[in-house]
N, C-alpha and C. Protein backbone atom coordinates (compact mmCIF):
# COMPACT_ATOMS: atom_id res chain seq x y z
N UNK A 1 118.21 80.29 147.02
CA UNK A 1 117.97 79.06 146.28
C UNK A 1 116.46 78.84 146.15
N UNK A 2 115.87 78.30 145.42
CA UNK A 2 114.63 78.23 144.69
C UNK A 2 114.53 76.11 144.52
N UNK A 3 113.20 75.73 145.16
CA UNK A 3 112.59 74.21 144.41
C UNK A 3 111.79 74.65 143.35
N UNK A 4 111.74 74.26 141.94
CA UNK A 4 111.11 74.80 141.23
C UNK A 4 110.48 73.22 140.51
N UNK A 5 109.27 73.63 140.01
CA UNK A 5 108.84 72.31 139.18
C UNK A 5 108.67 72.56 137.97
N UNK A 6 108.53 71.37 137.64
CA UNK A 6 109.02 71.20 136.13
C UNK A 6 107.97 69.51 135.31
N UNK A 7 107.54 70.14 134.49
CA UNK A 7 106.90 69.08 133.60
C UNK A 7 107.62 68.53 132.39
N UNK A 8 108.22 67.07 132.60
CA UNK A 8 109.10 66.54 131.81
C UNK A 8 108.34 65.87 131.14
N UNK A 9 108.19 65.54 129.80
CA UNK A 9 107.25 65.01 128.54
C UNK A 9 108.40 64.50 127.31
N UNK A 10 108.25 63.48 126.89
CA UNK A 10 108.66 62.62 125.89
C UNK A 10 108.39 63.00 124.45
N UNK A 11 109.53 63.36 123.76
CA UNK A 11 108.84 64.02 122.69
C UNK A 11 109.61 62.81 121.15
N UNK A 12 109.41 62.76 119.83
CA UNK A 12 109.83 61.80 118.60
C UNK A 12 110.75 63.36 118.42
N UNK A 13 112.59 63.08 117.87
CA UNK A 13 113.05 63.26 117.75
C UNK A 13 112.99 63.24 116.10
N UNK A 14 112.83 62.44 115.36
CA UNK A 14 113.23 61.72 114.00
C UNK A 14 113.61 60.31 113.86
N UNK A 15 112.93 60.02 112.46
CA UNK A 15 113.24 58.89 112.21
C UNK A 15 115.09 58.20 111.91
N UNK A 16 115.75 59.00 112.54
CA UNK A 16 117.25 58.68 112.16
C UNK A 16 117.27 57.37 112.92
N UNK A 17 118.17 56.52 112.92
CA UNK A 17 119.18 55.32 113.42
C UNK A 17 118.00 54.48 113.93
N UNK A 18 116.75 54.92 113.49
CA UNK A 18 115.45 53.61 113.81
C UNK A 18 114.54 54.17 114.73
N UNK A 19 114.94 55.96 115.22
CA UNK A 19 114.19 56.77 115.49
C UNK A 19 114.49 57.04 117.11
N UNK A 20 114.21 58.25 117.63
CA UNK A 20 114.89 58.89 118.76
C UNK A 20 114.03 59.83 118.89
N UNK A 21 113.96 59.70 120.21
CA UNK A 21 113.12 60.31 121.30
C UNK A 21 114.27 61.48 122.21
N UNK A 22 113.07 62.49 123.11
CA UNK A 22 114.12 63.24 123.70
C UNK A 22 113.26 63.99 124.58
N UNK A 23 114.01 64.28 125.85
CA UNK A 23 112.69 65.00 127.18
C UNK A 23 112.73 66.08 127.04
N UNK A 24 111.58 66.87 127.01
CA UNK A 24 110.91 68.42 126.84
C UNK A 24 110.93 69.05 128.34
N UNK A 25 111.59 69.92 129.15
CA UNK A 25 111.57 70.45 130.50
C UNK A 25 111.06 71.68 130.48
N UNK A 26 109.78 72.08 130.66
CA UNK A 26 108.30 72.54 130.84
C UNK A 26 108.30 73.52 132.01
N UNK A 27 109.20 74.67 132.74
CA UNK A 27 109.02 75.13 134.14
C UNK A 27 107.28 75.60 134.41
N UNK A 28 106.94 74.96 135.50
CA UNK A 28 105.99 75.05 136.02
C UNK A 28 105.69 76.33 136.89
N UNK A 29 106.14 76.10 137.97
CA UNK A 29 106.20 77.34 139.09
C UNK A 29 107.35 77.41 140.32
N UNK A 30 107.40 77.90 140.87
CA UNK A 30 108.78 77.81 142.42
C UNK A 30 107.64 77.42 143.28
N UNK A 31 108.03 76.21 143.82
CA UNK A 31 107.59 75.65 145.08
C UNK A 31 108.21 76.61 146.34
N UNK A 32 109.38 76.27 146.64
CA UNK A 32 109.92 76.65 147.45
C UNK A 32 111.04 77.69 147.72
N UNK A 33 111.71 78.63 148.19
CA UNK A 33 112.30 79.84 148.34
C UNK A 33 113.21 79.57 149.72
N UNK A 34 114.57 79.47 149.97
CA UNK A 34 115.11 79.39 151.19
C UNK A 34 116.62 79.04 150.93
N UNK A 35 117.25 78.39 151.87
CA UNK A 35 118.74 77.99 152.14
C UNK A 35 118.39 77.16 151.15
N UNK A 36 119.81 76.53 150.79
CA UNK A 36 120.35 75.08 149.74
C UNK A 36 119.82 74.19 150.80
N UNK A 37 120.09 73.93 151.73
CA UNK A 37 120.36 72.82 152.86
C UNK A 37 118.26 72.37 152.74
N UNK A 38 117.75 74.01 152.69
CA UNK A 38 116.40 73.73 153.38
C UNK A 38 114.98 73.56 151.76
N UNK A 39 116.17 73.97 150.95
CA UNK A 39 115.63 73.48 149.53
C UNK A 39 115.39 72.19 149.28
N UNK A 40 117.19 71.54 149.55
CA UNK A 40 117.65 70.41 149.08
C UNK A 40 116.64 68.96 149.89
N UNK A 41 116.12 69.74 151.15
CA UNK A 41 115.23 68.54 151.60
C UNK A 41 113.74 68.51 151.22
N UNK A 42 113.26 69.66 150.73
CA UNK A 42 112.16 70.01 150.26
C UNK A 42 111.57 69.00 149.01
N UNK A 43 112.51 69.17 148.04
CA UNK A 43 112.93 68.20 146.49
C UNK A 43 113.16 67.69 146.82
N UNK A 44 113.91 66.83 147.76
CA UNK A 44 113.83 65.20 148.14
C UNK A 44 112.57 64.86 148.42
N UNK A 45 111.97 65.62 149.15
CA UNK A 45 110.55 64.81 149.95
C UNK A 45 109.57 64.81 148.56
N UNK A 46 109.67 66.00 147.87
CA UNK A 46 108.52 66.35 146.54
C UNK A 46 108.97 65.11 145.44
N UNK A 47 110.01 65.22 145.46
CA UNK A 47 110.11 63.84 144.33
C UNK A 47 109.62 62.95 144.90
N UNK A 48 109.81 62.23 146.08
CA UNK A 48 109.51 61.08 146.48
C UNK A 48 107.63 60.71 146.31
N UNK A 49 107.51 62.18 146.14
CA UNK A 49 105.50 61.79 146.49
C UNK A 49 105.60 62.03 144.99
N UNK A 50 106.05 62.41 144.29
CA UNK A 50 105.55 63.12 142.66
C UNK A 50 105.94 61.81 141.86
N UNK A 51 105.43 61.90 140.66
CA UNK A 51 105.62 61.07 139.50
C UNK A 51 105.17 61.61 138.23
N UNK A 52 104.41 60.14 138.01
CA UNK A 52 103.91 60.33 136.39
C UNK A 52 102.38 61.75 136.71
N UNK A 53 102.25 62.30 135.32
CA UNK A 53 101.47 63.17 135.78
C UNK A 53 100.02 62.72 136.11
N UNK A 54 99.69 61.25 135.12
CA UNK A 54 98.65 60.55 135.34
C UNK A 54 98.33 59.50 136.25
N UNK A 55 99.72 59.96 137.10
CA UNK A 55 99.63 59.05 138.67
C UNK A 55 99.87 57.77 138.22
N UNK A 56 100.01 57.21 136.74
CA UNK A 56 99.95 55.71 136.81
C UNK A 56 101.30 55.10 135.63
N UNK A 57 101.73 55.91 134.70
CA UNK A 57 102.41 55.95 133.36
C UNK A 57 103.41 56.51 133.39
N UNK A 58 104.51 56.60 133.69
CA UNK A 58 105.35 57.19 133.24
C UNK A 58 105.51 57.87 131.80
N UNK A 59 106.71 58.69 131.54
CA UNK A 59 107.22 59.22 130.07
C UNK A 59 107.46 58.31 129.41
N UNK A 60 108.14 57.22 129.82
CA UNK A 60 108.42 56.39 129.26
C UNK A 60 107.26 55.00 128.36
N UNK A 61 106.62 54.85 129.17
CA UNK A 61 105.59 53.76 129.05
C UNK A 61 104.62 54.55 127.41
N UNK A 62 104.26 53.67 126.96
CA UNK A 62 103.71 53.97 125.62
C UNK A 62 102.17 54.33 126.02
N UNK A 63 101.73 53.69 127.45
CA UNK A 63 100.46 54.32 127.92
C UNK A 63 100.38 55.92 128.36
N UNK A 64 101.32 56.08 128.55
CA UNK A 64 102.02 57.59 129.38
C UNK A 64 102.20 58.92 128.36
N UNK A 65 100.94 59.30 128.62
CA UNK A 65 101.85 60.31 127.43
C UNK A 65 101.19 61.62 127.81
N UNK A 66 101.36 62.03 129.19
CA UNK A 66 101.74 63.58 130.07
C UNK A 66 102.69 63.77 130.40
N UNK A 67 103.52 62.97 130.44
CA UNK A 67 104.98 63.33 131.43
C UNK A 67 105.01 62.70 132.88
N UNK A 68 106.28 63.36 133.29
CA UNK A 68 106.55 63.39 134.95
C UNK A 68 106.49 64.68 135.59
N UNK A 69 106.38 64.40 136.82
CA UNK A 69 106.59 66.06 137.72
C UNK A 69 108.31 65.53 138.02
N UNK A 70 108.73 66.47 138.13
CA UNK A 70 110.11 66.61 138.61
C UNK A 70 110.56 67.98 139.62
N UNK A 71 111.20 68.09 140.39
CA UNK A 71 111.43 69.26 141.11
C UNK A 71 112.95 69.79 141.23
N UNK A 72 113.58 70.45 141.22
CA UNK A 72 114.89 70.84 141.07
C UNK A 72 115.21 72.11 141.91
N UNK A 73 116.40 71.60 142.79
CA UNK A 73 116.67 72.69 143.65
C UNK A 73 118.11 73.75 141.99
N UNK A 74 117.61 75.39 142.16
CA UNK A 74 118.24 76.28 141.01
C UNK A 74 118.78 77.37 141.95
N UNK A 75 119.62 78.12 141.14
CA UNK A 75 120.21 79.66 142.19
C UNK A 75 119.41 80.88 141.61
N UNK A 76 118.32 79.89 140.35
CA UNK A 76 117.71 80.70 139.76
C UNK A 76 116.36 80.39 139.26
N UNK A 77 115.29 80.54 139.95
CA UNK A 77 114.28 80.14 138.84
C UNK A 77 114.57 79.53 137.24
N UNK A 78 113.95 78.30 136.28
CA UNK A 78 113.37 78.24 134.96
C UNK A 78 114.95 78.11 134.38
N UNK A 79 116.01 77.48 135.61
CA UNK A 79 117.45 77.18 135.14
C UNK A 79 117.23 76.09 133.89
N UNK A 80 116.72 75.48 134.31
CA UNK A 80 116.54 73.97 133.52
C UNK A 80 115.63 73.65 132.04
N UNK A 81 114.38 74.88 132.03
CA UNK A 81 113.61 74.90 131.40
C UNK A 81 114.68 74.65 129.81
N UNK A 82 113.97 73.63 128.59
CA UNK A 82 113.97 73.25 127.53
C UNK A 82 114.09 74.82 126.79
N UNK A 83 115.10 75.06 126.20
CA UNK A 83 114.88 76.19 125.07
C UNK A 83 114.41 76.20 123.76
N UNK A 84 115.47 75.09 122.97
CA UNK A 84 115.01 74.65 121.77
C UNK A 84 115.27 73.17 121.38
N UNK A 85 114.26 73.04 120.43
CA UNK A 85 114.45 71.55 119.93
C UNK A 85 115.92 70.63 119.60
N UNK A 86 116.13 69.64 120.37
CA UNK A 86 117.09 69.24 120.08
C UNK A 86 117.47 68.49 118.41
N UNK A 87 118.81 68.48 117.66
CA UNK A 87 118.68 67.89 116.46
C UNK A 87 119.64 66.70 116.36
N UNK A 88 119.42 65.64 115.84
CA UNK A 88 120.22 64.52 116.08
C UNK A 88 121.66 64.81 115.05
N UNK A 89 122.42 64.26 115.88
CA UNK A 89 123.74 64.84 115.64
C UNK A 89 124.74 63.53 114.62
């Protein structure tokens, strides 16, 4: 099992239904390498200290516009990573 990080960023979807937004998942690097059990506490503790990337803004906030750190326990490295643009349906 693998903690891997990940840079989540807010991206404009289109102007459909008054306009839509959608999160971009960015793999960063593998933090950590070990058991589920010894992953799963690793990404608890890393989220808890991690956030916005500018320490102050979230994705969300209209001041915010780096993203979040996020960390994710995978069975595989870059599981999560964003492939392609999403299209409103």
């Amino acid at each position: 099992m693998y903690v891997s990080k990940y840079l989540i960023s807010r991206h404009y979807g289109g102007p459909e239904e008054g306009g839509w937004w959608f999160d971009w998942w960015q793999f960063k690097c593998v933090i950590f390498e070990g058991s589920e059990e010894r992953c799963r506490v690793w990404c608890e503790r890393l989220n808890q200290e991690s956030g916005p990337v500018d320490g102050e803004h979230d994705r969300f906030s209209v001041l915010g516009d780096e993203g979040d750190w996020f960390h994710a326990v995978e069975d595989r490295p870059c599981e999560l990573q964003s492939k392609e643009r999403p299209f409103y349906a």
